[in-house]
C-alpha atoms as a PDB file:
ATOM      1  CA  UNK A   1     -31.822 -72.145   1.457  1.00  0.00           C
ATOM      2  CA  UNK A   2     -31.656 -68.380   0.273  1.00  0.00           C
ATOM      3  CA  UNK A   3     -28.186 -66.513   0.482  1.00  0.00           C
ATOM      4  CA  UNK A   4     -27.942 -62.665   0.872  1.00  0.00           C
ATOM      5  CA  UNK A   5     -26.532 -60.781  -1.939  1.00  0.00           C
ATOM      6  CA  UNK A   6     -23.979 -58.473  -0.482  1.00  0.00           C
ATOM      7  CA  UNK A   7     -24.579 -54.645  -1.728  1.00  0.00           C
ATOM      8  CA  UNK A   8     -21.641 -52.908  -3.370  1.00  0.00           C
ATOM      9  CA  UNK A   9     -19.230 -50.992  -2.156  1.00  0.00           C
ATOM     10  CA  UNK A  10     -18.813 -47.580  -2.969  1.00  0.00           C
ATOM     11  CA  UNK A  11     -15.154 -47.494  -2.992  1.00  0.00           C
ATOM     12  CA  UNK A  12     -15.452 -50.134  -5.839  1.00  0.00           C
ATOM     13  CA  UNK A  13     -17.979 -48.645  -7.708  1.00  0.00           C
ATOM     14  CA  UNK A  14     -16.440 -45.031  -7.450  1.00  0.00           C
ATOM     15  CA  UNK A  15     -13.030 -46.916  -9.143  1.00  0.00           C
ATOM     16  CA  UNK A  16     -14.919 -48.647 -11.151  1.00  0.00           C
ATOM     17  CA  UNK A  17     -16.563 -44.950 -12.604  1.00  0.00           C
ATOM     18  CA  UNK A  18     -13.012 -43.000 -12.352  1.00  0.00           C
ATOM     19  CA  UNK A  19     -11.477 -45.900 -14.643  1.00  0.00           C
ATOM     20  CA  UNK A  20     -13.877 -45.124 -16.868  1.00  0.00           C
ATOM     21  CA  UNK A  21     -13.839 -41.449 -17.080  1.00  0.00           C
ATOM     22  CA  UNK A  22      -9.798 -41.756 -17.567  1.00  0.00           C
ATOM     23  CA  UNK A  23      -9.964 -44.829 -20.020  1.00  0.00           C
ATOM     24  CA  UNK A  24     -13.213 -42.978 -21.851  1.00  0.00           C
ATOM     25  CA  UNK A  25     -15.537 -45.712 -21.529  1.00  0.00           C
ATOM     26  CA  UNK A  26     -19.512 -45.540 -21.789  1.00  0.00           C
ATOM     27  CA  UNK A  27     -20.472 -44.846 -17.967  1.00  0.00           C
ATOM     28  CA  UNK A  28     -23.991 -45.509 -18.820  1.00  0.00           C
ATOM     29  CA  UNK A  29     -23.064 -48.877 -20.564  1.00  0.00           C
ATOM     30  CA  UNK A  30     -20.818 -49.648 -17.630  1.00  0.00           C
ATOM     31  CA  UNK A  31     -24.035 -48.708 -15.296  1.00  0.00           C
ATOM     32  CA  UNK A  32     -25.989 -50.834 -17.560  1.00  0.00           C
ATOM     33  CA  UNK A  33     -23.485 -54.203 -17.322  1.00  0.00           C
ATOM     34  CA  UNK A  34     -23.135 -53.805 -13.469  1.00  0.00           C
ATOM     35  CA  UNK A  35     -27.131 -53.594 -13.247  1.00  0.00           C
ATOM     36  CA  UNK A  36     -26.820 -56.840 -15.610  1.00  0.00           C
ATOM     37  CA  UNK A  37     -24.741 -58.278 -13.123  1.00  0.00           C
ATOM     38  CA  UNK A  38     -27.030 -57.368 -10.632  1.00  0.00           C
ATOM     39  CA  UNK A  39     -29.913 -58.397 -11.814  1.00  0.00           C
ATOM     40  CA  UNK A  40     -28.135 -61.614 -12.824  1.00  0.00           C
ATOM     41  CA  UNK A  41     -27.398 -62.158  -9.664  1.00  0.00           C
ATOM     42  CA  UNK A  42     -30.414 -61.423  -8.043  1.00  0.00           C
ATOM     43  CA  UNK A  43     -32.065 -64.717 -10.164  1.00  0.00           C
ATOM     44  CA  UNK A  44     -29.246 -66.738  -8.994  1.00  0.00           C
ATOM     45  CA  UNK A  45     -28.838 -65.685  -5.501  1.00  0.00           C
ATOM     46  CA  UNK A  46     -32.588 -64.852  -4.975  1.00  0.00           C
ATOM     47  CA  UNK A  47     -32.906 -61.720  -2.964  1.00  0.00           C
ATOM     48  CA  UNK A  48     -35.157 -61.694  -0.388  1.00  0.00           C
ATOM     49  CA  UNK A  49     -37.378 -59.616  -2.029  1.00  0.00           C
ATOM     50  CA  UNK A  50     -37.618 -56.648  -5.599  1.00  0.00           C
ATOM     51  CA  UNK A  51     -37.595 -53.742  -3.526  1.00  0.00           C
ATOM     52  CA  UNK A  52     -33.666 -54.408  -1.532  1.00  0.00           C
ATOM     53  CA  UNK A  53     -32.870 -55.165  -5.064  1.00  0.00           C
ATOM     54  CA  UNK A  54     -34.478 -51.817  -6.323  1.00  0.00           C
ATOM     55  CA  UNK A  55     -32.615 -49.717  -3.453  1.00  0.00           C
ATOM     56  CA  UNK A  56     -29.265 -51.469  -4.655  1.00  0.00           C
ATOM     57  CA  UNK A  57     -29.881 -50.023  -8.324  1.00  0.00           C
ATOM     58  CA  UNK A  58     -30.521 -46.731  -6.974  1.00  0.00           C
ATOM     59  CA  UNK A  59     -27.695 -46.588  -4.362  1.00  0.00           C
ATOM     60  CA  UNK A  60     -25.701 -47.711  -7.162  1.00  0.00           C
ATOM     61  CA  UNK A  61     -26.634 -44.884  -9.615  1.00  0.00           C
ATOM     62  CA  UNK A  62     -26.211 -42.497  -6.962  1.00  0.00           C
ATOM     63  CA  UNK A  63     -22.563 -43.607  -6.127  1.00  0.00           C
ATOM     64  CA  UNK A  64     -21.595 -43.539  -9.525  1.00  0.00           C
ATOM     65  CA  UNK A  65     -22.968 -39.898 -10.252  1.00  0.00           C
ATOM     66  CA  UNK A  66     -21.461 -38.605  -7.796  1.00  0.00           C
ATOM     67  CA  UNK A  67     -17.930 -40.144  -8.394  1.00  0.00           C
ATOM     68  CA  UNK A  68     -17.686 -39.600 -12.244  1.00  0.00           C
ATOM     69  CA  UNK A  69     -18.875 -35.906 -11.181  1.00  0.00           C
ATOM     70  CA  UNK A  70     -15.998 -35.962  -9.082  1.00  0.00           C
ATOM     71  CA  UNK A  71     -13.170 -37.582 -11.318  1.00  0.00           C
ATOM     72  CA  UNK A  72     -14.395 -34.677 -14.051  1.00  0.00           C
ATOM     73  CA  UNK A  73     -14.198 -31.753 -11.723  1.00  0.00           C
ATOM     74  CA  UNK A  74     -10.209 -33.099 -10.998  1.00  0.00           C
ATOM     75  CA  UNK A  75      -9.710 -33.844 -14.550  1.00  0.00           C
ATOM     76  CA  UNK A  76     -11.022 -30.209 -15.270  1.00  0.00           C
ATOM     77  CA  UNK A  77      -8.780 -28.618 -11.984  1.00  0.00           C
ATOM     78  CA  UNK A  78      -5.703 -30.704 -13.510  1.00  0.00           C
ATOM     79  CA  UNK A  79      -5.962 -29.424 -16.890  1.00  0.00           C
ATOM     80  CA  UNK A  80      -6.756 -26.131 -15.135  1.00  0.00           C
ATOM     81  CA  UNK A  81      -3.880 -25.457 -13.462  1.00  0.00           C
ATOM     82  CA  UNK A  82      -1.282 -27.244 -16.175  1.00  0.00           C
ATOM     83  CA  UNK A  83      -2.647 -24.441 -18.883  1.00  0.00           C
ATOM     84  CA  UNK A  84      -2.859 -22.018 -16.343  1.00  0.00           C
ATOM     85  CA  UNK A  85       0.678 -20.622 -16.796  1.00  0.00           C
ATOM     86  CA  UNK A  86       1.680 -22.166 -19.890  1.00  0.00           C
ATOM     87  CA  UNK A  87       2.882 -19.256 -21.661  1.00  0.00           C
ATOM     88  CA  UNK A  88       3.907 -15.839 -20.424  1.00  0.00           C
ATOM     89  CA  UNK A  89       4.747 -12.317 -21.864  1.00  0.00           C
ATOM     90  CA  UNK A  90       6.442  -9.231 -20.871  1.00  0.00           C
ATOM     91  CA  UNK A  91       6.499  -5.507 -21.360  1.00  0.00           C
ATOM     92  CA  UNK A  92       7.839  -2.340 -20.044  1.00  0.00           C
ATOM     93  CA  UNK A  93       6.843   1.328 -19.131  1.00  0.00           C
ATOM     94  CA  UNK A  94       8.726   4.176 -18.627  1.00  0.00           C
ATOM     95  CA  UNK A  95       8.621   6.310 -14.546  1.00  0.00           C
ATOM     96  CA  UNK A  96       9.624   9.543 -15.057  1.00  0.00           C
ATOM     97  CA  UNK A  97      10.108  12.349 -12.258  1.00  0.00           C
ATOM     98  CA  UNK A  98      11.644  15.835 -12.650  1.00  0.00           C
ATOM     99  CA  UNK A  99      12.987  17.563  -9.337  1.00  0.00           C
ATOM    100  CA  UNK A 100      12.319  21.725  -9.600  1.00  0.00           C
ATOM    101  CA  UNK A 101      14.260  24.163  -7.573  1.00  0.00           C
ATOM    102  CA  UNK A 102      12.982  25.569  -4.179  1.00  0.00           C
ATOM    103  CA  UNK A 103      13.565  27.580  -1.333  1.00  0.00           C
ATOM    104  CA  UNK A 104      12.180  29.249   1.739  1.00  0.00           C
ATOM    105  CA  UNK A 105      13.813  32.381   4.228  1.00  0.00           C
ATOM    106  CA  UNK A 106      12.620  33.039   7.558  1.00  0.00           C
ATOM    107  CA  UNK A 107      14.370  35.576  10.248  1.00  0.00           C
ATOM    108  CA  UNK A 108      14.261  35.646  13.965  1.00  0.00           C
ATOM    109  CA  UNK A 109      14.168  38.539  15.633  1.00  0.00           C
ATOM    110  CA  UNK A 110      17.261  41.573  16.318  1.00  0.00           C
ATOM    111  CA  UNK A 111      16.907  42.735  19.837  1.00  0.00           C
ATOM    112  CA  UNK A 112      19.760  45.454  20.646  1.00  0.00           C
ATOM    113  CA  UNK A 113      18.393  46.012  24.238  1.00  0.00           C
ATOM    114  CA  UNK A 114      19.562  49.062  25.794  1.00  0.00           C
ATOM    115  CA  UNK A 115      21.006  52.049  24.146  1.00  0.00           C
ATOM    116  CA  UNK A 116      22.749  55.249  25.646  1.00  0.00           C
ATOM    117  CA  UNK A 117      24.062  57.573  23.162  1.00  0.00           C
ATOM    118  CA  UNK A 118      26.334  58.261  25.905  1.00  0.00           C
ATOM    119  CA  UNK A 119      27.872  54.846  25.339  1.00  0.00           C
ATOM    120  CA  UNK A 120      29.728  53.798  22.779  1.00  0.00           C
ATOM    121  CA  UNK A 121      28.513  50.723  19.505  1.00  0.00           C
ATOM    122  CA  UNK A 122      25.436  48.199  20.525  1.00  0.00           C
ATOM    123  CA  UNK A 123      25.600  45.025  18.566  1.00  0.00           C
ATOM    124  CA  UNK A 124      23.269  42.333  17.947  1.00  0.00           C
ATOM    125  CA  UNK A 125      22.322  39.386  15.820  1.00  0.00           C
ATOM    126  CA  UNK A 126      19.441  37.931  13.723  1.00  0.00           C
ATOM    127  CA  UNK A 127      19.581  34.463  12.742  1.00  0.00           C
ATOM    128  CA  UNK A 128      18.411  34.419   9.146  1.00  0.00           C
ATOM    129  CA  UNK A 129      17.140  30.085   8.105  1.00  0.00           C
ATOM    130  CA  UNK A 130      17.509  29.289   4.684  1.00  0.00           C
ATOM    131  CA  UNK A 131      16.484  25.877   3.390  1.00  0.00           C
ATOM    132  CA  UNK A 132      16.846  25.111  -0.438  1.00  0.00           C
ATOM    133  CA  UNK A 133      16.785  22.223  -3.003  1.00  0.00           C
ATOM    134  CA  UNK A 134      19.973  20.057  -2.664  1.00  0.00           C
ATOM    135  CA  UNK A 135      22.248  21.241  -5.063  1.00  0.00           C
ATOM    136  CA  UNK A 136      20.652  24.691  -5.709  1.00  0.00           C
ATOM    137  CA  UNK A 137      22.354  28.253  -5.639  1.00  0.00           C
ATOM    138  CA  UNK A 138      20.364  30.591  -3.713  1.00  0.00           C
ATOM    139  CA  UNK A 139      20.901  34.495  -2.757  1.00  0.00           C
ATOM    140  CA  UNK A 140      19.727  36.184  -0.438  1.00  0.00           C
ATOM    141  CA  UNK A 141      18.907  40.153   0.050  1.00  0.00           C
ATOM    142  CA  UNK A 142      18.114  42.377   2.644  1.00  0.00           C
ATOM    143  CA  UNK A 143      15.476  45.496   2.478  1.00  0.00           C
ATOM    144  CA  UNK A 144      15.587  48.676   3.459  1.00  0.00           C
ATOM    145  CA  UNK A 145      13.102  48.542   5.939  1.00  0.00           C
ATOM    146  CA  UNK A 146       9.899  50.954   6.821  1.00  0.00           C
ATOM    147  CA  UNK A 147      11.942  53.891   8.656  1.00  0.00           C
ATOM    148  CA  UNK A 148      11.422  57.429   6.770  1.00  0.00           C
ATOM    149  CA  UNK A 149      14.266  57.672   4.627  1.00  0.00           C
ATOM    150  CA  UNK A 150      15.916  54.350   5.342  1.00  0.00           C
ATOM    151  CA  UNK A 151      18.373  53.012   2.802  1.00  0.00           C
ATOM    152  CA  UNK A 152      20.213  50.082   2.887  1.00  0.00           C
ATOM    153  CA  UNK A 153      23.477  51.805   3.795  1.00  0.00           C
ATOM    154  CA  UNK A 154      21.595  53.549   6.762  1.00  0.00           C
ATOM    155  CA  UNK A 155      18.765  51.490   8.615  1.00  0.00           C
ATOM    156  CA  UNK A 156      16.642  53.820  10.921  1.00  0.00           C
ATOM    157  CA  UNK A 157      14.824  52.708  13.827  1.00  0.00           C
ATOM    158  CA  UNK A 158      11.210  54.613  14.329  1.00  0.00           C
ATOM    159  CA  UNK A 159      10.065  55.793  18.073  1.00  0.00           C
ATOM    160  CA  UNK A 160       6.665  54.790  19.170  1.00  0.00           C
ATOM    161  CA  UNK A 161       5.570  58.439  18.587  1.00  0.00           C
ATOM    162  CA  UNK A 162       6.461  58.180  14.927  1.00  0.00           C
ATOM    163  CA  UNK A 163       9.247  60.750  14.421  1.00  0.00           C
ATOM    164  CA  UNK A 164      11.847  60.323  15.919  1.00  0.00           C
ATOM    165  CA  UNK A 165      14.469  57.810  14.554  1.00  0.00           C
ATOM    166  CA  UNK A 166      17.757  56.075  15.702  1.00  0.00           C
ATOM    167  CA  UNK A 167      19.936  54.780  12.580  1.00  0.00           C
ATOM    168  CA  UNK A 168      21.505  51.317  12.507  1.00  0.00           C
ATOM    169  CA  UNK A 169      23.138  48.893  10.061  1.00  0.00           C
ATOM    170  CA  UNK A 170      23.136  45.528   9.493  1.00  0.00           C
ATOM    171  CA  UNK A 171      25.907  43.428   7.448  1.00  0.00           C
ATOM    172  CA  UNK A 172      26.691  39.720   6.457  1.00  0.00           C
ATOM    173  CA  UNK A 173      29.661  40.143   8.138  1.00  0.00           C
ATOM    174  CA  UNK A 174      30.768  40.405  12.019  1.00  0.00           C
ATOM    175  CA  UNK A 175      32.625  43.571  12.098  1.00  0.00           C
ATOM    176  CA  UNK A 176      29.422  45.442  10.531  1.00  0.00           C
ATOM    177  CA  UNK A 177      31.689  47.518   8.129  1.00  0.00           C
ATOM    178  CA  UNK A 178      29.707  45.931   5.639  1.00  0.00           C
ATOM    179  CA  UNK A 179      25.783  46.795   4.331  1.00  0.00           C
ATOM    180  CA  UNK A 180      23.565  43.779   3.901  1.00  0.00           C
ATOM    181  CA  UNK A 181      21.916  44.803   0.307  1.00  0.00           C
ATOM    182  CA  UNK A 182      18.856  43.896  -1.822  1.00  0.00           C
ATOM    183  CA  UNK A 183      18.599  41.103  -3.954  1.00  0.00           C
ATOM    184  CA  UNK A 184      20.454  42.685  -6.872  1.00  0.00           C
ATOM    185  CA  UNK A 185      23.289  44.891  -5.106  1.00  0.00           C
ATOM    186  CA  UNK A 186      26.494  44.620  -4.174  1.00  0.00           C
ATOM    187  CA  UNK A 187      26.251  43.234  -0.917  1.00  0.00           C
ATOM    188  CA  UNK A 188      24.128  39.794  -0.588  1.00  0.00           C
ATOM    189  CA  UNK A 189      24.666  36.438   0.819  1.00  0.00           C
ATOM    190  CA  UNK A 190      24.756  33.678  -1.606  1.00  0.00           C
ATOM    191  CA  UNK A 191      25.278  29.918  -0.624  1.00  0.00           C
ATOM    192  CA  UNK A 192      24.060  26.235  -2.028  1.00  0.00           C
ATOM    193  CA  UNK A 193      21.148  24.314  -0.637  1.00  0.00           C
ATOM    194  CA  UNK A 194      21.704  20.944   0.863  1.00  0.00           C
ATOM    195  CA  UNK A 195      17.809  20.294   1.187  1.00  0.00           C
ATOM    196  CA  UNK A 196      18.408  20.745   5.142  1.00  0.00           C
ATOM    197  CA  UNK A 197      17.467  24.371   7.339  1.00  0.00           C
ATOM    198  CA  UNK A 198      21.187  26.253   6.891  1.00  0.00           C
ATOM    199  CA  UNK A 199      21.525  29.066   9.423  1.00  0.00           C
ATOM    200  CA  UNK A 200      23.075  32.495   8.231  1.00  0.00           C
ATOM    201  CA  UNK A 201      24.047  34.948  10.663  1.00  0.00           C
ATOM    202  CA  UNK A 202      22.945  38.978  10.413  1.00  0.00           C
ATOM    203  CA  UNK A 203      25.042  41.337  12.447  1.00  0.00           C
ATOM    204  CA  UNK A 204      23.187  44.575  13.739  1.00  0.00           C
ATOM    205  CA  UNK A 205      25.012  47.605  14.950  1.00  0.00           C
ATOM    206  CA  UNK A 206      23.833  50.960  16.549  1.00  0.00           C
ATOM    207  CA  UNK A 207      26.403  53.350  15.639  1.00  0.00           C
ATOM    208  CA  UNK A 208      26.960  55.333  19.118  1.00  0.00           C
ATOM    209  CA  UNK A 209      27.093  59.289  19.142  1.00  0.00           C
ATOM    210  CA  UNK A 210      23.372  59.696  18.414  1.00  0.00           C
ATOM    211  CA  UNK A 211      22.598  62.650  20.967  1.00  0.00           C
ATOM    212  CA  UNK A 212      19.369  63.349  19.335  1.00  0.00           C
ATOM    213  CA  UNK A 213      17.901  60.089  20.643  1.00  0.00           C
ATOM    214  CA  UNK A 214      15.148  59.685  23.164  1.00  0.00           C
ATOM    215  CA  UNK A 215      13.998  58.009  25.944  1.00  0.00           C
ATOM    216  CA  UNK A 216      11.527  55.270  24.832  1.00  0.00           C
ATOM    217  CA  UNK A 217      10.968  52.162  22.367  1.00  0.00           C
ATOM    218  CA  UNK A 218      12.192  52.311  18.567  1.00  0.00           C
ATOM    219  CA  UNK A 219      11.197  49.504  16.029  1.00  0.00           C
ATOM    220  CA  UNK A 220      12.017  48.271  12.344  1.00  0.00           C
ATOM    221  CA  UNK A 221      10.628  45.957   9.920  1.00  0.00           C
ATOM    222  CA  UNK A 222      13.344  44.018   7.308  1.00  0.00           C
ATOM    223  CA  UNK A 223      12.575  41.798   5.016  1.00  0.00           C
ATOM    224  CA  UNK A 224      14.348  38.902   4.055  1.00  0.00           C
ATOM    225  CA  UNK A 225      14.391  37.963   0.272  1.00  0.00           C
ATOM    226  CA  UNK A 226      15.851  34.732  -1.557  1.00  0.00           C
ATOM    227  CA  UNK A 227      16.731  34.537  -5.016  1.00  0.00           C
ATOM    228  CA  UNK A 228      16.884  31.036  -6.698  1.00  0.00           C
END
């Protein structure tokens, strides 16, 4: 009466191989005992016939390529990732910055409206924005302007047909008694930058008692200069 030889299992065979990778055995001496084995018991059990004995062999070779494959690939990842950050080193570089000084004016315009030189003073204001470097000292100056034979002490204001002028002053200070100067004179405006817009006011002032004005519109150009 013939008995069937019961094929291997691959979880045994893929133990088998992984002992053998980790203990360093000869797989292919290991292959060549089990097919021993198998053959062995292929005379004693008598298998029904050579070729379910040849597919054995070969499921067996596959099954044990493929798990010592396997057991060396996690050997390799282990060994991998344990050298991996073995050792480590430092060093150092140097950041560096260097903050410069800066600063920008701008001016909004001086409207006196209307003037009689019947009347007494007009006043008005320009609102002069300064914004500047945290920390740095600024000046700033007032020109001229474009009026024929404008100085800083006496502003003139130029009629649309060219000639005819109206003077006028302008000072850092409220009660105009005061001429706003160049950069360089005697009168400026100095402050500190905070790295924020800081508003400085300009006061304007038509002196009254000019009877040689005319009916019509009068204009001026100023510029605004800062020193830092």
């Amino acid at each position: 009466m013939r008995r069937r030889v019961k094929p291997y299992r691959a979880g045994i065979v893929a133990d088998t191989v992984c002992r053998c990778v980790l203990l360093g055995c000869d797989l292919s001496a290991a292959s060549r005992g089990s097919e021993s084995r198998s053959r062995l018991g292929e005379v004693r059990d008598s298998p029904r016939s050579s070729k379910e004995g040849t597919i054995m062999r070969n499921n067996f070779k596959q099954h044990a390529s493929r798990s010592a494959l396997f057991a060396a690939f996690a050997l390799g990842a282990a060994a991998f990732a344990a050298n991996s950050y073995a050792a480590q080193s430092t060093g150092s570089f140097a950041v560096t910055a260097n903050v410069t000084a800066a600063c920008t004016v701008s001016g909004s315009p001086l409207a006196f409206g209307d003037f009689s030189a019947l009347s007494g003073d007009v006043d008005g204001t320009s609102t002069l924005t300064a914004t500047c470097t945290n920390g740095s000292p600024y000046t700033i100056g007032l020109s001229a302007g474009l009026g024929v034979g404008a100085a800083v002490t006496t502003r003139k204001l130029t009629h649309t047909n060219t000639t005819t002028l109206l003077n006028y002053n302008l000072s850092p200070v409220a009660s105009g008694g005061i001429n706003w100067d160049l950069i360089g004179g005697t009168t400026t405006k100095a402050g500190t930058g905070s790295g924020e817009a800081q508003a400085i006011t300009v006061f304007g002032r038509i002196p009254g008692g000019q009877t040689s004005a005319i009916v019509g519109t009068y204009s001026d150009t100023i510029t605004a200069t800062i020193d830092f």
